[in-house]
Protein backbone atom coordinates (compact mmCIF):
# COMPACT_ATOMS: atom_id res chain seq x y z
CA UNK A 1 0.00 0.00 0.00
CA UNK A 2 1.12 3.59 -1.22
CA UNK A 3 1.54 6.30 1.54
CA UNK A 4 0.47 9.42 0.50
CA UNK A 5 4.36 10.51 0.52
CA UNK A 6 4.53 7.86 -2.10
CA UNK A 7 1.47 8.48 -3.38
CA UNK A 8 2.55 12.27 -4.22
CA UNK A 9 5.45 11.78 -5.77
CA UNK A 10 4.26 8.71 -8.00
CA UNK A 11 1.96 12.01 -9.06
CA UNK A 12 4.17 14.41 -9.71
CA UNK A 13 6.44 11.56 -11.67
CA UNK A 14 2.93 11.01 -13.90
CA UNK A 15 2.84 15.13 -14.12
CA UNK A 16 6.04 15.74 -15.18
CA UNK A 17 5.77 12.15 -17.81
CA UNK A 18 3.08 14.12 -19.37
CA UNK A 19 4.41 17.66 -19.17
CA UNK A 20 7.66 16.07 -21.66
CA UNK A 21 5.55 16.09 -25.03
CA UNK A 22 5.23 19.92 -24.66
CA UNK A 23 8.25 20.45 -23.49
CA UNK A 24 9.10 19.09 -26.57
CA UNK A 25 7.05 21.19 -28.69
CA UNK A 26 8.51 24.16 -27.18
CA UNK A 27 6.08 24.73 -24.72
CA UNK A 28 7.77 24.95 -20.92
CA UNK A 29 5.07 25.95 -18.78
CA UNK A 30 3.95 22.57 -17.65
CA UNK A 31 7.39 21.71 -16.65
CA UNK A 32 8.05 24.86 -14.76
CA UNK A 33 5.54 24.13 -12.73
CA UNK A 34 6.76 20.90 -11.29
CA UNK A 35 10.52 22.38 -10.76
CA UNK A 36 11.85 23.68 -7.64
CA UNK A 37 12.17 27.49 -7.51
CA UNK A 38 15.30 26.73 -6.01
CA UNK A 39 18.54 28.51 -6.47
CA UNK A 40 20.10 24.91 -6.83
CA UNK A 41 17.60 23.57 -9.23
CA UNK A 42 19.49 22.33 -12.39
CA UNK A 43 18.10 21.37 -15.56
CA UNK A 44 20.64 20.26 -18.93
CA UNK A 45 18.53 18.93 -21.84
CA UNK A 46 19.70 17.50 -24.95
CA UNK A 47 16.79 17.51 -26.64
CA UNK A 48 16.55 21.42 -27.56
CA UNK A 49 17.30 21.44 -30.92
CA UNK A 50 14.21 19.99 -31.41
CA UNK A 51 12.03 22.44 -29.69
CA UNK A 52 9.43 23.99 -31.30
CA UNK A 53 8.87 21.51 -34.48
CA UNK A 54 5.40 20.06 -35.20
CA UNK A 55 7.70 17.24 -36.49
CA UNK A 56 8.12 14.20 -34.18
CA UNK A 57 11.80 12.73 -34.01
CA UNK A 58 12.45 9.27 -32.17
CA UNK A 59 15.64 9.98 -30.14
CA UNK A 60 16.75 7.85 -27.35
CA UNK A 61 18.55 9.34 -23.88
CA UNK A 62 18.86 8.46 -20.43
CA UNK A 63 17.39 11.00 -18.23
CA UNK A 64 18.25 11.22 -14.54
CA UNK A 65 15.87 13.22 -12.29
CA UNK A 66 15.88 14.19 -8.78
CA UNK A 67 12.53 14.97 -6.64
CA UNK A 68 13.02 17.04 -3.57
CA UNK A 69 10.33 17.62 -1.24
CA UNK A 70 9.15 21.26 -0.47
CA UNK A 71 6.36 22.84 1.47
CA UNK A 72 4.46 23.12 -1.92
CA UNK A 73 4.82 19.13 -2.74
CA UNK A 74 7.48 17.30 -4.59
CA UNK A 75 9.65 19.45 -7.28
CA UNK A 76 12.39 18.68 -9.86
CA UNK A 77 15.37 19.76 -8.28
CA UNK A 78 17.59 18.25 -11.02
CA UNK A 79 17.33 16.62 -14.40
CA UNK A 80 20.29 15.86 -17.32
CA UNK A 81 19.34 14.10 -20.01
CA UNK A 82 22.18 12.16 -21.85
CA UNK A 83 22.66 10.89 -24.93
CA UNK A 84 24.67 7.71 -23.71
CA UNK A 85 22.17 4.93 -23.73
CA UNK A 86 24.94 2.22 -23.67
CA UNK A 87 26.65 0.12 -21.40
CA UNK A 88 29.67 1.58 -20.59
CA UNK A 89 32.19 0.56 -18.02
CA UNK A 90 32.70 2.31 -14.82
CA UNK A 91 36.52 2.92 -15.47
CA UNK A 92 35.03 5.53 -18.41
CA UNK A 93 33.46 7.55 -16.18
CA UNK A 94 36.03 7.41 -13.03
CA UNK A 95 38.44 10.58 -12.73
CA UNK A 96 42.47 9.37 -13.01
C-alpha cells in the first residue's frame, strides 16, 4: 500500500511524464511548474534542438531526475538528459 508521501510523488512523476511532449514542442510551462524554484535547481537537456517543431523525431537518452520535497509538494530539483544509452564501463566515467 502507497503512503500518500509515495502516493505524491508517484503524481508528480505522472505530471512531469506528461508535461515532456510539450516540453518538446517548445512549450515549458507545464514543466516549470513541477521544478523547484530553487537557487540549486538544475536542468541540462539534450533535446533542444528539437524544440518547437510540429515534427516528431524518435531519439533515445537516459534521463536522470531528482525529486526534492518542499512545502508546496514534490519538485524537480535536477534533471540531465544524456545521450549515452549504452553500457559503458565504470573505469570511463572514473576521474584518473
Amino acid at each position: 500500500m502507497m503512503t500518500a508521501l509515495q502516493d505524491g510523488l508517484a503524481a508528480v512523476i505522472e505530471e512531469d511524464h506528461s508535461a515532456l511532449d510539450d516540453f518538446m514542442r517548445g512549450n515549458p510551462e507545464p514543466k516549470k511548474r513541477i521544478y523547484s524554484s530553487g537557487d540549486d535547481a538544475t536542468l541540462a537537456n539534450q533535446g533542444q534542438q528539437f524544440a518547437g517543431s510540429d515534427e516528431r523525431h524518435d531519439f533515445d537518452v537516459r534521463v536522470p531526475t531528482i525529486f526534492t520535497r518542499e512545502p508546496v509538494g514534490w519538485r524537480i530539483v535536477h534533471r540531465h538528459a544524456d545521450g549515452i544509452t549504452t553500457a559503458r564501463p565504470v573505469e570511463s566515467v572514473l576521474q584518473r
